[in-house]
C-alpha atoms as a PDB file:
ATOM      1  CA  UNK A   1     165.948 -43.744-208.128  1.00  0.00           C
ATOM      2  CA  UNK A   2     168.877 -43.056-205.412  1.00  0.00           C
ATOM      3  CA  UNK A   3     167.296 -40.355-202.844  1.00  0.00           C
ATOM      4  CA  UNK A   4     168.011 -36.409-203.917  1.00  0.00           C
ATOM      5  CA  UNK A   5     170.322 -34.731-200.821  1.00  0.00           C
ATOM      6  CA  UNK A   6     167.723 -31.971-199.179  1.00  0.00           C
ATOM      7  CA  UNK A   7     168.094 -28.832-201.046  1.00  0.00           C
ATOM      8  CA  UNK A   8     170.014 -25.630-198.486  1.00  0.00           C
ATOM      9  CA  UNK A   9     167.362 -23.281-197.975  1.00  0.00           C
ATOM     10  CA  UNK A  10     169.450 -20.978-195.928  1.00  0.00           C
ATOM     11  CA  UNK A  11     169.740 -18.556-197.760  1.00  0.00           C
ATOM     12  CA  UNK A  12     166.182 -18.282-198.361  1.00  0.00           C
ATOM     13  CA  UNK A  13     165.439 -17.836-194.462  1.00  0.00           C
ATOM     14  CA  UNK A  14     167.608 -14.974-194.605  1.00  0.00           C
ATOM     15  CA  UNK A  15     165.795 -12.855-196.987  1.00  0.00           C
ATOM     16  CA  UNK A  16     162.414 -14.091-196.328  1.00  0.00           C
ATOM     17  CA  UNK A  17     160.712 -14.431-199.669  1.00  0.00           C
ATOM     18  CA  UNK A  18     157.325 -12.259-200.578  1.00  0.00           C
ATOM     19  CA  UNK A  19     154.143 -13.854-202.294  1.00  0.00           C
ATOM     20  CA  UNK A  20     152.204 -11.213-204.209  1.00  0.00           C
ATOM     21  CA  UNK A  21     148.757 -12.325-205.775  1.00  0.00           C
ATOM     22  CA  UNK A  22     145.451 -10.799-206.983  1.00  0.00           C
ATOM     23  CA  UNK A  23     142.819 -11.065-210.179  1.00  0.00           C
ATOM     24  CA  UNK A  24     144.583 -10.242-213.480  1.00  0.00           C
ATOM     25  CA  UNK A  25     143.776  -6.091-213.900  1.00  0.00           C
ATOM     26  CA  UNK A  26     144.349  -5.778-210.360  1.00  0.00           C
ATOM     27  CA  UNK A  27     147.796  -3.814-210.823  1.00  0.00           C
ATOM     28  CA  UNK A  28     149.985  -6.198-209.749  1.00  0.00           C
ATOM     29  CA  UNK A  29     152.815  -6.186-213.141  1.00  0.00           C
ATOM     30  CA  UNK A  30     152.628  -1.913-212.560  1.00  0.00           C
ATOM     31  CA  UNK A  31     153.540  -1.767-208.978  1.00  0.00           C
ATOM     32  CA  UNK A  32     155.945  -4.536-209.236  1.00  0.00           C
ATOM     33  CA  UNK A  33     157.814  -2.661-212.158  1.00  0.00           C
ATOM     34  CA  UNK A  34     158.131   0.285-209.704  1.00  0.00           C
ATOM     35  CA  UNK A  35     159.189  -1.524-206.834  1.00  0.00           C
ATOM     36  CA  UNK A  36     161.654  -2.808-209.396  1.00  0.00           C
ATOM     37  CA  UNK A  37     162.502  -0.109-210.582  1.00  0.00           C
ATOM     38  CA  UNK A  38     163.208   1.691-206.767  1.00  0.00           C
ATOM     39  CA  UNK A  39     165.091  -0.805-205.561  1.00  0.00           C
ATOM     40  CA  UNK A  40     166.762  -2.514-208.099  1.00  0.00           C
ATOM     41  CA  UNK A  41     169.355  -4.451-206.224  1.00  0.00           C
ATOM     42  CA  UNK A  42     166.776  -5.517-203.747  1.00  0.00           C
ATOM     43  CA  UNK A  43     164.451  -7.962-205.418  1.00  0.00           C
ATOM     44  CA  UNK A  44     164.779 -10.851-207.827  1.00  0.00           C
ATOM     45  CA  UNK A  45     162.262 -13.202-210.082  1.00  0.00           C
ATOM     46  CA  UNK A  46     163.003 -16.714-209.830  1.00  0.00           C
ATOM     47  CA  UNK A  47     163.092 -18.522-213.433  1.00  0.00           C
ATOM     48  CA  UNK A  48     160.307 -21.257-213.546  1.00  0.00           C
ATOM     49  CA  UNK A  49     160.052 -24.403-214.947  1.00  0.00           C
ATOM     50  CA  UNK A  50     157.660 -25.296-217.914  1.00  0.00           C
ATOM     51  CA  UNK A  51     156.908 -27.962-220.400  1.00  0.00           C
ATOM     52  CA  UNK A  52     156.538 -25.951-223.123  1.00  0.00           C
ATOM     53  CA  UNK A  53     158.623 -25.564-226.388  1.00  0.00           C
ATOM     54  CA  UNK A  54     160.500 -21.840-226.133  1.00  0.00           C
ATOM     55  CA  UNK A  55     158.874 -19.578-228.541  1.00  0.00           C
ATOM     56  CA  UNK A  56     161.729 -17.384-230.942  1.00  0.00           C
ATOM     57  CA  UNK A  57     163.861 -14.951-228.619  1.00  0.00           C
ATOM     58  CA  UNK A  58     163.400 -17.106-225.573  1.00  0.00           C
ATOM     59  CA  UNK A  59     166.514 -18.305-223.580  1.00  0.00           C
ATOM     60  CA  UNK A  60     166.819 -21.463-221.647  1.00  0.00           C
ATOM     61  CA  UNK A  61     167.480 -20.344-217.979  1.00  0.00           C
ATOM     62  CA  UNK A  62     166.963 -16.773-219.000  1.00  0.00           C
ATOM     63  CA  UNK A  63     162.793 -16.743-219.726  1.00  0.00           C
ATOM     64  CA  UNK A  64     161.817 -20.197-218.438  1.00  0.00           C
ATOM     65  CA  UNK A  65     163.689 -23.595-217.711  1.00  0.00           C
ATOM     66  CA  UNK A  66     162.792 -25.474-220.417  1.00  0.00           C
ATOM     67  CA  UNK A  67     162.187 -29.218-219.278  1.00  0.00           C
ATOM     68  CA  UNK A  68     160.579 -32.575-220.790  1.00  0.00           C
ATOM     69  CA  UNK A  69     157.142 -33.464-218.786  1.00  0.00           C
ATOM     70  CA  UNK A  70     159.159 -36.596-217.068  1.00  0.00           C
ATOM     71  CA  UNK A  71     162.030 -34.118-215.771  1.00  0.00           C
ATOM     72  CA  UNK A  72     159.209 -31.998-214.609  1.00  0.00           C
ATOM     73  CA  UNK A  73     157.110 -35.270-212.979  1.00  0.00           C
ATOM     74  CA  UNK A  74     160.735 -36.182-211.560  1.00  0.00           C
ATOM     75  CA  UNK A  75     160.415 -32.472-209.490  1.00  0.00           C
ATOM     76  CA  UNK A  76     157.289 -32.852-208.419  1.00  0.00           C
ATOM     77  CA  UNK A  77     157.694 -36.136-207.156  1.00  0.00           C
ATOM     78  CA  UNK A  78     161.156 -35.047-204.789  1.00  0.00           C
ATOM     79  CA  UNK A  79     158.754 -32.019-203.454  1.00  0.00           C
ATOM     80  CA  UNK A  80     161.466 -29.663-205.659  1.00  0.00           C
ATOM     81  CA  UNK A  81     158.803 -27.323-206.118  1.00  0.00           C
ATOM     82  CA  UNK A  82     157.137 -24.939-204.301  1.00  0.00           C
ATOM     83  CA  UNK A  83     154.338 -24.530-206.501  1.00  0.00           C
ATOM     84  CA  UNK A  84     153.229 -25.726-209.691  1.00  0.00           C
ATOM     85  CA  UNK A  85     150.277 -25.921-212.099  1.00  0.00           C
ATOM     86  CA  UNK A  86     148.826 -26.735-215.494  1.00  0.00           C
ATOM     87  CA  UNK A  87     147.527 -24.082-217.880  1.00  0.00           C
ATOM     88  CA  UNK A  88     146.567 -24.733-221.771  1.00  0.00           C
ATOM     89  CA  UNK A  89     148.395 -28.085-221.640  1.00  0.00           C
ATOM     90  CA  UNK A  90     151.325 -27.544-220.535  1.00  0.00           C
ATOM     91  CA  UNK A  91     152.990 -27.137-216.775  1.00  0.00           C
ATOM     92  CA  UNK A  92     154.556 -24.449-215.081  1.00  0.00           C
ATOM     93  CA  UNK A  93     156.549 -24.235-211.443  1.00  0.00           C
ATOM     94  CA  UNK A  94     158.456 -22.399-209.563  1.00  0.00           C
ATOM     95  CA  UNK A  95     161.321 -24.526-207.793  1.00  0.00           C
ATOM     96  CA  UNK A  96     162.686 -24.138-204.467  1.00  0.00           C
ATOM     97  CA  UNK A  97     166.227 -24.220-206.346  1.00  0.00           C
ATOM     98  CA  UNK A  98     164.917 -21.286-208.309  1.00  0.00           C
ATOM     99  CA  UNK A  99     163.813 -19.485-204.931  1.00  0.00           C
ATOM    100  CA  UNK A 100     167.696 -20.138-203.443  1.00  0.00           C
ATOM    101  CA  UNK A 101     169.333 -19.014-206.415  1.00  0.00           C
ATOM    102  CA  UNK A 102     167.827 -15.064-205.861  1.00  0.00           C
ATOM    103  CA  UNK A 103     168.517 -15.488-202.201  1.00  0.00           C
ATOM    104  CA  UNK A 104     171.884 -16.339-202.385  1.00  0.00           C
ATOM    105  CA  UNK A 105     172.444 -13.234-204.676  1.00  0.00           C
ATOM    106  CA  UNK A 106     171.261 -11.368-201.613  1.00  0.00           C
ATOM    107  CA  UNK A 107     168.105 -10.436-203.192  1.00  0.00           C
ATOM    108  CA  UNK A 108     164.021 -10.818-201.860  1.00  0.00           C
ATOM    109  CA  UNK A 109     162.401 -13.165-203.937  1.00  0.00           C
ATOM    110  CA  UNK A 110     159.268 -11.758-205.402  1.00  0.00           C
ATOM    111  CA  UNK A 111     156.909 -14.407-206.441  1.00  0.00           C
ATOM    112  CA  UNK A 112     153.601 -13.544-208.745  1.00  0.00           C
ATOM    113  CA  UNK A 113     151.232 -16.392-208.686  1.00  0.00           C
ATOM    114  CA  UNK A 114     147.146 -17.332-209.184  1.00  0.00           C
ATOM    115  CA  UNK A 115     145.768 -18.482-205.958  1.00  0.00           C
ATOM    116  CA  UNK A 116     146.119 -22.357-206.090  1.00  0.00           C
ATOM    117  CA  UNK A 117     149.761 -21.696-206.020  1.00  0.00           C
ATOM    118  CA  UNK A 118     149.640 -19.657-203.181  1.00  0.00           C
ATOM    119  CA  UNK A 119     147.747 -22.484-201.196  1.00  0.00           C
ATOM    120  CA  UNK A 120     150.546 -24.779-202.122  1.00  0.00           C
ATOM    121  CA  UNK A 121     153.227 -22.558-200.896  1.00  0.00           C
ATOM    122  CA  UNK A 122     151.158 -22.004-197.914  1.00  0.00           C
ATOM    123  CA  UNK A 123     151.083 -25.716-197.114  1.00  0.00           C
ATOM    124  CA  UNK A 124     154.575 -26.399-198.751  1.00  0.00           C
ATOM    125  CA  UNK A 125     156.323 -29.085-196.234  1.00  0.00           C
ATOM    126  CA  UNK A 126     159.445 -28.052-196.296  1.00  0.00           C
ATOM    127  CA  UNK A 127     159.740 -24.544-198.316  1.00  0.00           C
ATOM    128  CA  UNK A 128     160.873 -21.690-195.402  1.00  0.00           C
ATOM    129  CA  UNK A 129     157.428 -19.620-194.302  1.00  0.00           C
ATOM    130  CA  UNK A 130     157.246 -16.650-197.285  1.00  0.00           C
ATOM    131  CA  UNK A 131     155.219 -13.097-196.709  1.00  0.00           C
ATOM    132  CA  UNK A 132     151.538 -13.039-198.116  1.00  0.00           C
ATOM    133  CA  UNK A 133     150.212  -9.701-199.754  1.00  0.00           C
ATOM    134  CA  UNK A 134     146.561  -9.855-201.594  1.00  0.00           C
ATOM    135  CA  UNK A 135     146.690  -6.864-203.438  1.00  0.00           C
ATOM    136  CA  UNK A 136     142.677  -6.012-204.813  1.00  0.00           C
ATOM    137  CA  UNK A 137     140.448  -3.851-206.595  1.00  0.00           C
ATOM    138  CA  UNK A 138     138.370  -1.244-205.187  1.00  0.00           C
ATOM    139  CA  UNK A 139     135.590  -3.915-206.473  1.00  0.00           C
ATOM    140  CA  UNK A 140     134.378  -6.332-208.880  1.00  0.00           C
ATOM    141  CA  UNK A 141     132.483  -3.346-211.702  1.00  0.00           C
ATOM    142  CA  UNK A 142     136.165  -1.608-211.257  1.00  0.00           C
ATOM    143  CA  UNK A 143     137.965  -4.625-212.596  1.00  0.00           C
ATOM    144  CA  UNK A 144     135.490  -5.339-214.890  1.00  0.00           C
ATOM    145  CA  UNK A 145     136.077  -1.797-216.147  1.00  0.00           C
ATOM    146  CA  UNK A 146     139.228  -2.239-216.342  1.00  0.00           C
ATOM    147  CA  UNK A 147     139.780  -5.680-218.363  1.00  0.00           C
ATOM    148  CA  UNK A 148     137.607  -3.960-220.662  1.00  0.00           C
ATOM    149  CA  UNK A 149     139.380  -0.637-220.756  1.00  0.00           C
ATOM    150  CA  UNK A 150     142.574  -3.217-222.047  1.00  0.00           C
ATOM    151  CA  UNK A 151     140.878  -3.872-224.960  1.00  0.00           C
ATOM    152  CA  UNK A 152     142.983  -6.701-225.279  1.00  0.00           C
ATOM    153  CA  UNK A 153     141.054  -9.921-224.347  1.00  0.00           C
ATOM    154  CA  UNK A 154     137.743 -11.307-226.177  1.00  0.00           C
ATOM    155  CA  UNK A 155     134.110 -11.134-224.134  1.00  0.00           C
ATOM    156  CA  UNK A 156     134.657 -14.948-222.979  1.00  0.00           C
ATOM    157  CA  UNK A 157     138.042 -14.032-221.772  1.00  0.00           C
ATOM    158  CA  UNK A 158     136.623 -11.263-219.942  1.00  0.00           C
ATOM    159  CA  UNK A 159     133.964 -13.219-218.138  1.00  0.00           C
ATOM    160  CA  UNK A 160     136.518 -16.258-217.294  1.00  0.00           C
ATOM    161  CA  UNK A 161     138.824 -13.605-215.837  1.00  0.00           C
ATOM    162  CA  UNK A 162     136.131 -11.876-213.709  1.00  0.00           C
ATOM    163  CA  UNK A 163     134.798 -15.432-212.336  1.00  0.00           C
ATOM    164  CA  UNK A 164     138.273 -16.252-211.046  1.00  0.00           C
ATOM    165  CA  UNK A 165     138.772 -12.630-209.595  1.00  0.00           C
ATOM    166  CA  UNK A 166     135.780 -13.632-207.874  1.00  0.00           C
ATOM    167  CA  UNK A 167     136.953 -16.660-206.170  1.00  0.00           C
ATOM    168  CA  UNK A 168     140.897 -15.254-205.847  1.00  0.00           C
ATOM    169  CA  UNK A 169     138.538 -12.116-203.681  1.00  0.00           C
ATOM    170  CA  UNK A 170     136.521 -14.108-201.501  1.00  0.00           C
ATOM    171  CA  UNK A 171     139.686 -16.800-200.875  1.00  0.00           C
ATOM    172  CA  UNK A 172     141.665 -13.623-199.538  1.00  0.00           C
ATOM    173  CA  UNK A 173     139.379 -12.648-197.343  1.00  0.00           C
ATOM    174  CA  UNK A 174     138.233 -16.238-195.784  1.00  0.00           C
ATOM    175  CA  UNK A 175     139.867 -17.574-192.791  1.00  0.00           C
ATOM    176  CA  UNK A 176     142.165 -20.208-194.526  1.00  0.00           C
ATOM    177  CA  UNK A 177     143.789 -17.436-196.505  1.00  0.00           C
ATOM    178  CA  UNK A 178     147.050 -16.664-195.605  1.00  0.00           C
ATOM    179  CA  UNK A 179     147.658 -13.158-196.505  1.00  0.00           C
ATOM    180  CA  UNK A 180     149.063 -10.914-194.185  1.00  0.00           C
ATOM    181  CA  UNK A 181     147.610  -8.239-195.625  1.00  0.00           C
ATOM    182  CA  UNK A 182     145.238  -7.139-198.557  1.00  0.00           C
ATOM    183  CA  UNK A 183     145.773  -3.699-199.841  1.00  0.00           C
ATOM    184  CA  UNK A 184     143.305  -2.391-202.434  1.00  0.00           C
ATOM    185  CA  UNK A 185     144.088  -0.545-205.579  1.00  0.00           C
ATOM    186  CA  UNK A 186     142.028   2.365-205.582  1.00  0.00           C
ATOM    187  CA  UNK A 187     145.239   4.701-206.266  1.00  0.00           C
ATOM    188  CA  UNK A 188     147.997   3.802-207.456  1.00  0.00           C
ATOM    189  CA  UNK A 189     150.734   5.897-205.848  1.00  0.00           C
ATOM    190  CA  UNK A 190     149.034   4.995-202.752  1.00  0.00           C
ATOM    191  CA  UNK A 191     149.166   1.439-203.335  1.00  0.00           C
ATOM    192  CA  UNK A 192     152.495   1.707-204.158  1.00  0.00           C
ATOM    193  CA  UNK A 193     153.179   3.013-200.749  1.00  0.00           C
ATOM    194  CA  UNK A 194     151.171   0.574-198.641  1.00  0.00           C
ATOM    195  CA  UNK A 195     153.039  -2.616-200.931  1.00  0.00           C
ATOM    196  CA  UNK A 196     156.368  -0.711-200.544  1.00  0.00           C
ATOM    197  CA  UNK A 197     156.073  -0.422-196.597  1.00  0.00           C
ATOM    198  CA  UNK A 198     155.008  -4.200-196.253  1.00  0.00           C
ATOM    199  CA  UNK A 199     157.592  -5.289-198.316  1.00  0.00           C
ATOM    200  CA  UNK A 200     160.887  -2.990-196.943  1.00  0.00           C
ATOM    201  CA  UNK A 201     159.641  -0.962-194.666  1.00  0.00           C
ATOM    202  CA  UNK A 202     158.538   2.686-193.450  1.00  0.00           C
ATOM    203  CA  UNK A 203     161.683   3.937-193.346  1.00  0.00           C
ATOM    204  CA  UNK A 204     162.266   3.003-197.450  1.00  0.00           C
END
């Protein structure tokens, strides 16, 4: 295979991309929405990469990039990603192309992910240093409350949730963590404001 040219991550050091993570019921899709919403010229998704069929409605390069498992081992192996990850069979990444394409639009990358993705952007070899924000419950019985409240998810859901909120917690708060900062969710406008003035600043 002839050697893939380094990919420009210029534009990506000049609008410094932010990595947002926390357990699932933590608020993270609700304050995002509103930042979002606020600022709408501001931020961007990037598109990831998966090996999974598109389900009806879906859009290649709109929802996902749709790829074959050797065009996604073929990333993996030239470091194109920053993170990536298997979940029910199939894989999932965000590229660093992906990443470039928001920031040469002018636009923050925002990027949502679990916590073994944010240990591989953390240790990422070549991908420009990203912001860290660990956005948590008020505690474990308040996110149990509520996943529950969702009424959405079956009792062994539940508990396999909770036991990763658990270790996503403790990870943000050990030393090898690299979160800049971990805001809890106790109140939502509040929250808002703290992720809001770590992300653009007090004067926003």
């Amino acid at each position: 295979m002839a050697p893939t040219a380094p990919i420009d991550t210029s534009a990506i050091r000049a609008h410094t991309p932010i990595v947002i993570s926390g357990p699932s019921g933590a608020g993270k899709s609700t304050i995002l929405k509103r930042l979002f919403d606020e600022f709408p010229d501001k931020f961007g998704f990037s598109v990831s990469h998966t090996t999974r069929g598109p389900r009806a409605g879906e859009e290649n390069g709109r929802e996902y990039h749709f790829v074959t498992t050797e065009e996604f081992q073929d990333l993996v192996d030239r470091k194109g990603f920053v993170e990536h990850a298997q979940f029910g069979g199939n894989c999932y990444g965000t590229s660093i192309k992906a990443v470039e394409d928001i920031a040469e639009k002018g636009r923050i990358c925002i990027l949502d992910i679990e916590m073994e993705g944010v240990k591989q952007v953390a240790n990422h070899p070549t991908f420009p240093r990203p912001r860290f924000l660990f956005l948590s419950p008020p505690s474990k019985e308040v996110l149990e409350q509520r996943l529950r409240a969702r009424a959405t998810d079956k009792e062994e859901a539940i508990l396999k949730r909770l036991k990763q909120a658990e270790a996503e917690m403790d990870f943000a708060k050990s030393k090898d963590a690299p979160h800049e900062k971990i805001i809890v969710n106790d109140d939502l406008d509040k929250a808002y404001a703290e992720v809001k003035e770590f992300i653009v600043g007090k004067d926003a």
